[in-house]
N, C-alpha and C. Protein backbone atom coordinates (compact mmCIF):
# COMPACT_ATOMS: atom_id res chain seq x y z
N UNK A 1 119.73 106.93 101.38
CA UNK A 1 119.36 106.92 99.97
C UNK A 1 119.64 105.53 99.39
N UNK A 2 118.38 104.96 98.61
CA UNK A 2 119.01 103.97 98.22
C UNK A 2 120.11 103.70 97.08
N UNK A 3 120.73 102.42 97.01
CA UNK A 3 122.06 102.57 96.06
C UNK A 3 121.35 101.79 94.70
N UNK A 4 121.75 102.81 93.36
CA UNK A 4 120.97 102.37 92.15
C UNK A 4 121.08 100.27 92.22
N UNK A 5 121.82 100.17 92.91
CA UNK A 5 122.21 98.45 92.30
C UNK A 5 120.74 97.51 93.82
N UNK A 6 120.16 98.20 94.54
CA UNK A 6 119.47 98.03 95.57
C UNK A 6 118.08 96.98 95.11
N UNK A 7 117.58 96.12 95.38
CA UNK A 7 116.63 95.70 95.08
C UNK A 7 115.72 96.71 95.67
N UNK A 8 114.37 97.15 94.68
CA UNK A 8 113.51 98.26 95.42
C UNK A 8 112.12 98.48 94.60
N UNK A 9 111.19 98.84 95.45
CA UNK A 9 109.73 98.78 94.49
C UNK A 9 109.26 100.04 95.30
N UNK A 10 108.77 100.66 93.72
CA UNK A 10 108.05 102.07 93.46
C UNK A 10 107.30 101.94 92.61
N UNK A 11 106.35 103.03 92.98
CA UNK A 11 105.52 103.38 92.54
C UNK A 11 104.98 104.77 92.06
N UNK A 12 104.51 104.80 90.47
CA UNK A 12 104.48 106.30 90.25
C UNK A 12 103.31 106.61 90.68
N UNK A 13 102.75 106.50 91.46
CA UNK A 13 101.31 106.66 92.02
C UNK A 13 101.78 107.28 93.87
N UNK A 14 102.52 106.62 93.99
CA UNK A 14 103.30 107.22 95.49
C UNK A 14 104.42 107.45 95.43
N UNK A 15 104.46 108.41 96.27
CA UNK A 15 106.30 108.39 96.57
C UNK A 15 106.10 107.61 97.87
N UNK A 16 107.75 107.34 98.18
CA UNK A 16 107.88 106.48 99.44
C UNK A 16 107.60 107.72 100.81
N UNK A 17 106.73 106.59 101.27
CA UNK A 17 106.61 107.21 102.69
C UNK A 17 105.38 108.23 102.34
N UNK A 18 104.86 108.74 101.02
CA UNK A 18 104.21 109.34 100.58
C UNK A 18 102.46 108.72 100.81
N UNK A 19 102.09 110.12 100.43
CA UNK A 19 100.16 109.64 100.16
C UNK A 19 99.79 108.84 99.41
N UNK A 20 98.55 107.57 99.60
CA UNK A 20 98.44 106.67 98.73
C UNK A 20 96.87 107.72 98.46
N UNK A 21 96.83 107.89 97.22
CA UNK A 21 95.81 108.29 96.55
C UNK A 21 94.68 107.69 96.26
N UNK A 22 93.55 108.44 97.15
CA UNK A 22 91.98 107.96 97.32
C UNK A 22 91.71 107.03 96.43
N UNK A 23 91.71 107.50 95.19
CA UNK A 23 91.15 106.60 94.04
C UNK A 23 91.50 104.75 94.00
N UNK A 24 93.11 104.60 94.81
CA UNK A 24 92.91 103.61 95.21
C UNK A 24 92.13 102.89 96.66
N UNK A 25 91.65 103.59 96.92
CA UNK A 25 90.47 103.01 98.82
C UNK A 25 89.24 103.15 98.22
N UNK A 26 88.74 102.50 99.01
CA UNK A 26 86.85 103.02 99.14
C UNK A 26 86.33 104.06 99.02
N UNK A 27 87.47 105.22 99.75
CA UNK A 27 87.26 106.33 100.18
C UNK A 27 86.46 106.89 98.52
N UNK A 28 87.51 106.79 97.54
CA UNK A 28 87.72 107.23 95.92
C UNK A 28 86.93 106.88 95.57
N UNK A 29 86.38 105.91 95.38
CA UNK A 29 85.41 105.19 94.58
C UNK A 29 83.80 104.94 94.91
N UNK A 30 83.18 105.25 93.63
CA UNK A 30 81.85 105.14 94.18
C UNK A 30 81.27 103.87 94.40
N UNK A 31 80.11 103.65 95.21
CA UNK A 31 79.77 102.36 95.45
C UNK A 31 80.04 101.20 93.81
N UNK A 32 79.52 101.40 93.21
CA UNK A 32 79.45 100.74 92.08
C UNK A 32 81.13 100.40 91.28
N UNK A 33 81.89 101.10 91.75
CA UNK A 33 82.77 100.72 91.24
C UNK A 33 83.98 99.90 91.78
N UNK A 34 84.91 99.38 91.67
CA UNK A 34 85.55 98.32 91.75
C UNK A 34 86.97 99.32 92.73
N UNK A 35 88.10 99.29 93.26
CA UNK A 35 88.86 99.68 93.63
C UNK A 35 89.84 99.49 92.79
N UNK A 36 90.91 100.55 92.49
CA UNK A 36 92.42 99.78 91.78
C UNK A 36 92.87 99.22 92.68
N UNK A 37 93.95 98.62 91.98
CA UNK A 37 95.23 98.64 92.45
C UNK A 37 96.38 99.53 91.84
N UNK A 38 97.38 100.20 92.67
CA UNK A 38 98.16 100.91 92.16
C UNK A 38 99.06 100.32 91.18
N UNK A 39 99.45 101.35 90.47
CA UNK A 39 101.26 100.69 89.68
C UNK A 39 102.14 100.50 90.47
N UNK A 40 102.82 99.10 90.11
CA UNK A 40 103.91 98.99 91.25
C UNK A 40 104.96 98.76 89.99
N UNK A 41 106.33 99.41 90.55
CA UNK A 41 107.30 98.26 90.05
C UNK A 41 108.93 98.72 90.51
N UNK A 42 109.16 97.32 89.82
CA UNK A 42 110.07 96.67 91.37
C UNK A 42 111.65 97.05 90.16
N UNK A 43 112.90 96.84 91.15
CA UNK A 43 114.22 97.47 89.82
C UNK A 43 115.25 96.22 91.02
N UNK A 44 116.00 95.58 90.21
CA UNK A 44 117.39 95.11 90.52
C UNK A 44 116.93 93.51 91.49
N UNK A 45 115.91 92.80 90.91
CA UNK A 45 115.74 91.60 91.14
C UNK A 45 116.80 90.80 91.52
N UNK A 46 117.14 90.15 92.86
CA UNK A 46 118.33 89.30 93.01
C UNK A 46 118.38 88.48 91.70
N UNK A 47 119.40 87.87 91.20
CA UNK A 47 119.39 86.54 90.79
C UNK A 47 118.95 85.14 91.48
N UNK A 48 118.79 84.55 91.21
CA UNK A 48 118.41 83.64 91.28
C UNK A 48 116.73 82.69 91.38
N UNK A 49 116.17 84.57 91.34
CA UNK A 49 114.72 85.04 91.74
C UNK A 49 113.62 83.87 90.45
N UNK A 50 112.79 83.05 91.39
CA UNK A 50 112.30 82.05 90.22
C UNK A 50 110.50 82.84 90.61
N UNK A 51 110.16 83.61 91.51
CA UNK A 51 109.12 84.24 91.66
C UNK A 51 108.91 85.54 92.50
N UNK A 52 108.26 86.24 92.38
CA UNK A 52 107.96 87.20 93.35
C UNK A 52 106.78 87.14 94.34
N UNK A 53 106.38 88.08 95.01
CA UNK A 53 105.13 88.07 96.02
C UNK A 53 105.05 89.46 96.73
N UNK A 54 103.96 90.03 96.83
CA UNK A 54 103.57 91.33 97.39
C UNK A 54 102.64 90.98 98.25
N UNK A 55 102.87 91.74 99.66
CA UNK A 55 102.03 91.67 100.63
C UNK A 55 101.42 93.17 101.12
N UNK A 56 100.29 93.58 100.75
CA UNK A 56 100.29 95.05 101.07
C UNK A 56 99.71 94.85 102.93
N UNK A 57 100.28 96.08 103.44
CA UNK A 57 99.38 95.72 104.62
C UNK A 57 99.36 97.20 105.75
N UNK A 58 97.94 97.31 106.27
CA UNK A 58 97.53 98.55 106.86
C UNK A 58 98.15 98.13 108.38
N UNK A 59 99.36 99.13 108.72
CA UNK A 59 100.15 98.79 109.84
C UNK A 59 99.14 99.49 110.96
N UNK A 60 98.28 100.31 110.71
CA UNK A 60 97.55 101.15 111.95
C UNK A 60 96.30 100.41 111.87
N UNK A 61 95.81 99.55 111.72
CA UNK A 61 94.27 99.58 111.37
C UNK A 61 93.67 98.65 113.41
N UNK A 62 93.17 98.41 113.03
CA UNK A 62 92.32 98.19 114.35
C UNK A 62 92.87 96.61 114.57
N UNK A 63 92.56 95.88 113.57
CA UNK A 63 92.82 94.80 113.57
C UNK A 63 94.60 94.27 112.94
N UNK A 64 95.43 94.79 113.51
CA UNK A 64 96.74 94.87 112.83
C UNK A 64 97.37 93.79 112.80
N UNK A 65 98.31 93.49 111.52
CA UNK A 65 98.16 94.55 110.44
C UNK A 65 96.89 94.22 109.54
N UNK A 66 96.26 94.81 108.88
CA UNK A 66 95.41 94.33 108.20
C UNK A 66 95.77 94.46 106.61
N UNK A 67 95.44 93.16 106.34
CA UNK A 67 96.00 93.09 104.86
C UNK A 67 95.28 93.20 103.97
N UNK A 68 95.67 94.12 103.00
CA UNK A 68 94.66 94.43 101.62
C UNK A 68 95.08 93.75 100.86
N UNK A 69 96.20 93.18 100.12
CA UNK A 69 96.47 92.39 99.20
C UNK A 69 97.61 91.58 99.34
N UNK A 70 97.51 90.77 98.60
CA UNK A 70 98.28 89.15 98.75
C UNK A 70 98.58 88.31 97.21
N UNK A 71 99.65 88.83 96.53
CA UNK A 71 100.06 88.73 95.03
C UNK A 71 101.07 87.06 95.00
N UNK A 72 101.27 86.45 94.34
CA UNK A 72 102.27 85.08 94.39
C UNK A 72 102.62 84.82 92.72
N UNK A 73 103.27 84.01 92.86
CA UNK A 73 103.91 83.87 91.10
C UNK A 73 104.06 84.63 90.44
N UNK A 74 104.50 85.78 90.61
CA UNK A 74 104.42 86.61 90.17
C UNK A 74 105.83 86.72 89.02
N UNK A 75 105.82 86.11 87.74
CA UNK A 75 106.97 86.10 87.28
C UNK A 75 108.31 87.09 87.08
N UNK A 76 109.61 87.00 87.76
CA UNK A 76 110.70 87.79 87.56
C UNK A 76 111.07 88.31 85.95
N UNK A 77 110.67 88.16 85.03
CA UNK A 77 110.35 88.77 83.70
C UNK A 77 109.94 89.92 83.90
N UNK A 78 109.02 89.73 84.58
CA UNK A 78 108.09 91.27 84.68
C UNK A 78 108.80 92.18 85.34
N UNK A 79 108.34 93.47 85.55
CA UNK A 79 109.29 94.23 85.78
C UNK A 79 108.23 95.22 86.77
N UNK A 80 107.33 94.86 86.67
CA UNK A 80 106.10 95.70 87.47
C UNK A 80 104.86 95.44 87.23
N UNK A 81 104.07 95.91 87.98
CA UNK A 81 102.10 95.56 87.81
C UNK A 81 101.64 96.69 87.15
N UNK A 82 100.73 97.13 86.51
CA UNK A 82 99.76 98.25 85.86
C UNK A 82 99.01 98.61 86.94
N UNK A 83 98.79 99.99 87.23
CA UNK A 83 97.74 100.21 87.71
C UNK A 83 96.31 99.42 87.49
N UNK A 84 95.51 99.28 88.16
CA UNK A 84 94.22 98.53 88.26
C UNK A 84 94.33 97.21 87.76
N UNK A 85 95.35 96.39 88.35
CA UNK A 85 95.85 95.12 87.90
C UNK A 85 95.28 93.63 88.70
N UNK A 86 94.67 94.44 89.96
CA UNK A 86 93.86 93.39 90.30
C UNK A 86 92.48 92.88 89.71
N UNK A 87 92.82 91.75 89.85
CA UNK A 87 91.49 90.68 89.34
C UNK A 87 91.52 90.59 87.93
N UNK A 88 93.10 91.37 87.00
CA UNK A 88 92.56 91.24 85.77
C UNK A 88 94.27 90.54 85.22
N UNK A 89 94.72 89.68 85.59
CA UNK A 89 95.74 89.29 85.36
C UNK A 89 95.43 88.08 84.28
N UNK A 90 94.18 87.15 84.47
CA UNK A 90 93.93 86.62 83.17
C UNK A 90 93.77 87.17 81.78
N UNK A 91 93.05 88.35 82.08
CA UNK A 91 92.61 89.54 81.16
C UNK A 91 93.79 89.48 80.19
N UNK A 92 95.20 90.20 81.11
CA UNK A 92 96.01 90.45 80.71
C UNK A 92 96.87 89.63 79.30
N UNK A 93 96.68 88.05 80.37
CA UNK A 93 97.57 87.24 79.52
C UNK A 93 99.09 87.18 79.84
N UNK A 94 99.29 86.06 79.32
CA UNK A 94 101.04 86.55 78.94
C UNK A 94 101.32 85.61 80.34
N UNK A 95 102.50 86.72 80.67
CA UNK A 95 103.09 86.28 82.20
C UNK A 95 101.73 87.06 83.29
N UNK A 96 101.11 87.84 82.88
CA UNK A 96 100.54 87.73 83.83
C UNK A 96 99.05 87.08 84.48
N UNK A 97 98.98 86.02 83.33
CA UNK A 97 98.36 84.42 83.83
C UNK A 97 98.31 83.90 84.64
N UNK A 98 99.89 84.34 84.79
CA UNK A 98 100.35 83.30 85.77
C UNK A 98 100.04 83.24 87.43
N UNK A 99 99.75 84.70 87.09
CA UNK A 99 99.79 85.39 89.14
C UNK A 99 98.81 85.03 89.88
N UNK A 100 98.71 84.70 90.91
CA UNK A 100 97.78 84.23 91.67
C UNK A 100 97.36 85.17 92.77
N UNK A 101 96.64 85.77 92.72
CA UNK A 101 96.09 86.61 93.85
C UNK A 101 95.26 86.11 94.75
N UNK A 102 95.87 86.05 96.23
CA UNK A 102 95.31 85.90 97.45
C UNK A 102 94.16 86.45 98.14
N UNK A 103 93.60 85.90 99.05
CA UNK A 103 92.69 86.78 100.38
C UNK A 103 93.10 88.27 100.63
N UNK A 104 92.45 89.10 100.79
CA UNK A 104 92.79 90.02 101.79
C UNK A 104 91.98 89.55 102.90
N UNK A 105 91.62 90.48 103.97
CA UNK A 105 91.17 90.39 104.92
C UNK A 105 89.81 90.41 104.94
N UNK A 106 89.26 91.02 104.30
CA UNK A 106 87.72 90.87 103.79
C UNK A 106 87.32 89.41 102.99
N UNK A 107 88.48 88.17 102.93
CA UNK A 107 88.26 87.17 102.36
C UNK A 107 88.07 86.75 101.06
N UNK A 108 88.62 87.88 100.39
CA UNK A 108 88.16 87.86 99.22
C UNK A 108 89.37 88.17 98.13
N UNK A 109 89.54 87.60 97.31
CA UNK A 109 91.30 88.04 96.72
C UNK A 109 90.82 89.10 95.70
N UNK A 110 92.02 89.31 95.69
CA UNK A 110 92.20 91.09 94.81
C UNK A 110 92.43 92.16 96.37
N UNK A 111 92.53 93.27 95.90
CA UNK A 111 93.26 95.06 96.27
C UNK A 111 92.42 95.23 96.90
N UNK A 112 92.29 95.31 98.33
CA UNK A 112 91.02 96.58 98.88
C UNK A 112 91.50 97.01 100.17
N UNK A 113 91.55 97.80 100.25
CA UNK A 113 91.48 99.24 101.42
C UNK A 113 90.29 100.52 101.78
N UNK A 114 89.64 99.13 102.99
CA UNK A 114 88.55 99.82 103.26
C UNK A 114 88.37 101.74 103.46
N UNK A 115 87.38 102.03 104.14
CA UNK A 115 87.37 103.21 104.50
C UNK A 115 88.02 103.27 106.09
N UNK A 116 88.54 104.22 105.98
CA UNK A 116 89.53 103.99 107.06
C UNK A 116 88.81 104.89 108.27
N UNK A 117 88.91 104.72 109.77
CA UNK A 117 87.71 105.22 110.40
C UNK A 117 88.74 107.15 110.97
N UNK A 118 89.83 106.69 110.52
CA UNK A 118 90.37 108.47 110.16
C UNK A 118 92.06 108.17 109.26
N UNK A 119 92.14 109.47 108.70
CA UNK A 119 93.85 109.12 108.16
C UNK A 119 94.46 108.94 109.02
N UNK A 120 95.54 108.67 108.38
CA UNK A 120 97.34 108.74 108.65
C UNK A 120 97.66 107.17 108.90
N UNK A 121 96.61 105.82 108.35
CA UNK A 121 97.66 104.91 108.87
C UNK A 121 98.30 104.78 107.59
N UNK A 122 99.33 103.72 108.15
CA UNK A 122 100.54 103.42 107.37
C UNK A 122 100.21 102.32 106.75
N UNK A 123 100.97 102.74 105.11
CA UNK A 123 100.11 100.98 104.55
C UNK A 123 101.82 100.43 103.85
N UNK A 124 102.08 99.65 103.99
CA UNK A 124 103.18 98.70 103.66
C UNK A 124 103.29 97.58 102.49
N UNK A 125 103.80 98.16 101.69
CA UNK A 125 103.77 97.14 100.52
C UNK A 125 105.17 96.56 100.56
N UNK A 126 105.11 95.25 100.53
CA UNK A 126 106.62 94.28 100.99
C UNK A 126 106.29 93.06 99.24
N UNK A 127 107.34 93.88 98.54
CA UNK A 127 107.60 92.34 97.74
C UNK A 127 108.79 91.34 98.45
N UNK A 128 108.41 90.08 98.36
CA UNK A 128 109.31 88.65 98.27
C UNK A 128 109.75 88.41 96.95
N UNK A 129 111.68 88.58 96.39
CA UNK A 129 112.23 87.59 95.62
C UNK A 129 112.24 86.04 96.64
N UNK A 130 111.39 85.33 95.73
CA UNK A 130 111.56 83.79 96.17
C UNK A 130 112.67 82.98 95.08
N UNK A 131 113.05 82.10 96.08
CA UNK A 131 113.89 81.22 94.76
C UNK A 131 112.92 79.97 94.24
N UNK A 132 112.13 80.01 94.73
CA UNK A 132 110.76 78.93 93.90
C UNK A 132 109.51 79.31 93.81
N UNK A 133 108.69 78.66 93.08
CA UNK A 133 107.34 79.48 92.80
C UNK A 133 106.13 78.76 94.29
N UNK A 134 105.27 79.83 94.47
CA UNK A 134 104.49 78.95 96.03
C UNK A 134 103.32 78.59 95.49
N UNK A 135 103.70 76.75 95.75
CA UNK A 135 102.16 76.18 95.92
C UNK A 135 101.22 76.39 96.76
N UNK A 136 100.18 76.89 97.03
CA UNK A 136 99.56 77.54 98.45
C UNK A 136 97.88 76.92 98.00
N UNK A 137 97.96 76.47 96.71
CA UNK A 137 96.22 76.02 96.23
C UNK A 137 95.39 76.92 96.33
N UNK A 138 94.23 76.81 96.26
CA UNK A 138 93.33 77.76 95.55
C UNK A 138 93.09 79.08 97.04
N UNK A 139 92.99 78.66 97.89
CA UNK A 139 93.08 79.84 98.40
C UNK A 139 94.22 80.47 99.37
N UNK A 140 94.48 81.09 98.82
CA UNK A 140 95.57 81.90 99.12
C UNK A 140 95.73 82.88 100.36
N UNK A 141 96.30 82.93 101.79
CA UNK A 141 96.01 83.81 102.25
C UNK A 141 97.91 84.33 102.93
N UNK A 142 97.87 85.61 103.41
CA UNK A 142 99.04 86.07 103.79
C UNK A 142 99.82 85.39 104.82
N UNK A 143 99.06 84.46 106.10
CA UNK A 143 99.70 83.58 106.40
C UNK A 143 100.10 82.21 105.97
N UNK A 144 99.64 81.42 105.31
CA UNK A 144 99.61 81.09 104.11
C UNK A 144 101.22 81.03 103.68
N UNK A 145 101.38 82.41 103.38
CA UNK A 145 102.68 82.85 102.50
C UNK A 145 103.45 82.88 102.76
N UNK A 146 103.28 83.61 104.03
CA UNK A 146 104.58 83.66 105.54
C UNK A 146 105.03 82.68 106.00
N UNK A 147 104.72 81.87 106.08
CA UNK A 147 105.11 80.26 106.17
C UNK A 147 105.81 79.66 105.37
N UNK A 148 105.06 79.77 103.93
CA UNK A 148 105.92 79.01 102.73
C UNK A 148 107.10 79.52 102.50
N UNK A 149 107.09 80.95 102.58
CA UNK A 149 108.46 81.61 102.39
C UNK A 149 109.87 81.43 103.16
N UNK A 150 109.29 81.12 104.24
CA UNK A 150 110.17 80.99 104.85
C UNK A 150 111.39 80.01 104.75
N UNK A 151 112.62 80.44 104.64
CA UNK A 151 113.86 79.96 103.78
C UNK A 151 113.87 79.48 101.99
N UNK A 152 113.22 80.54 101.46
CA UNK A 152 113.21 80.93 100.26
C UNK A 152 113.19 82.10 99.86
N UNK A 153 113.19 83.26 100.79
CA UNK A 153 113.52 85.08 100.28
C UNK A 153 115.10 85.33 99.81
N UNK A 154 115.08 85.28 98.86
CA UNK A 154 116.47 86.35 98.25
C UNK A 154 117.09 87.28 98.81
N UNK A 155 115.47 87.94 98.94
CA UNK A 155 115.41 89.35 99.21
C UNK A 155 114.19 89.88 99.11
N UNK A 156 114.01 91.05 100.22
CA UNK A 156 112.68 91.83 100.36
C UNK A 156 112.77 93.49 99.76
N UNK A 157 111.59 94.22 99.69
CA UNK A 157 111.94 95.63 99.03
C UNK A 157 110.66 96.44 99.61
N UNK A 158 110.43 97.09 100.26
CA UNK A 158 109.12 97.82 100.77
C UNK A 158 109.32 99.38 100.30
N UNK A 159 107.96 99.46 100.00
CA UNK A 159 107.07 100.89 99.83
C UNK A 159 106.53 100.82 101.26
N UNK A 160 106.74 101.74 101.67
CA UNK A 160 105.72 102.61 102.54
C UNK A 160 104.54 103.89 101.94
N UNK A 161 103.60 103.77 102.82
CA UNK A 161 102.67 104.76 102.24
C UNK A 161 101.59 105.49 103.56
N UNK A 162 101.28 106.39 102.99
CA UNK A 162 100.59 106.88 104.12
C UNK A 162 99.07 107.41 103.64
N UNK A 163 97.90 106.81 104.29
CA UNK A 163 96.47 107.18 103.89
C UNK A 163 95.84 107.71 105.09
């Protein structure tokens, strides 16, 4: 069980280890429409935390892992994402201007989780407390991140999910 003082990210859209709900995949959505992204949010930020970063990623997929989303700058102010928060962080304003959303694997930044060719894989959402914000330039991808991060994590916090 985790301990209330734990760095940790949930979501009221999943429980851990829980079903990620159609409406966020392909599966949910009709051609014409756009995919969410779920609500995330994160509790007990290390100090010293000058950014965050979310890496979602399909641990079963064919091509493993395959990554649906790739979040950066994500300012430690915040306290979590809104549901359907990809691609609209300018929208938003504020601190969330600031965020820079990466490639997924389809090459394209913002949330997507194709149609999957049957259930049960496992999808992994991993935030990074960084102690600096990542320059990575305009395109952004998960290796990319994995690199920059490296000797700058605080601390990590994963959701698991199951589709």
């Amino acid at each position: 069980m985790a301990s209330h003082d734990e760095f940790r990210l949930v979501s009221s859209a999943i429980a851990h280890e829980g079903k990620l709900p159609r409406k966020f995949t392909a599966e949910g959505q009709g051609a014409s429409k756009k995919m969410s992204s779920p609500p995330l949010e994160w509790h007990n930020v290390p100090d010293g935390t000058k950014s965050l970063a979310i890496v979602v990623q399909d641990l079963d997929s064919d091509v493993i892992p395959w990554t649906a989303w790739v979040v950066i700058n994500i300012p430690p102010s915040l306290k979590g994402l809104p549901e359907g928060f990809s691609c609209k962080g300018e929208e938003l304003g504020g601190d969330y201007a600031e965020i820079q959303e990466g490639n997924n694997d389809q090459k394209v930044p913002g949330w997507c989780v194709p149609m999957l060719p049957e259930p049960g894989h496992r999808f992994e959402f991993k935030l990074y407390a960084l102690d600096d914000l990542m320059h990575l330039g305009n395109k952004v991808t998960k290796e990319k991140l994995i690199d920059a991060v490296e000797g700058h994590v605080l601390g990590e916090a994963v959701l698991l999910s199951i589709f």
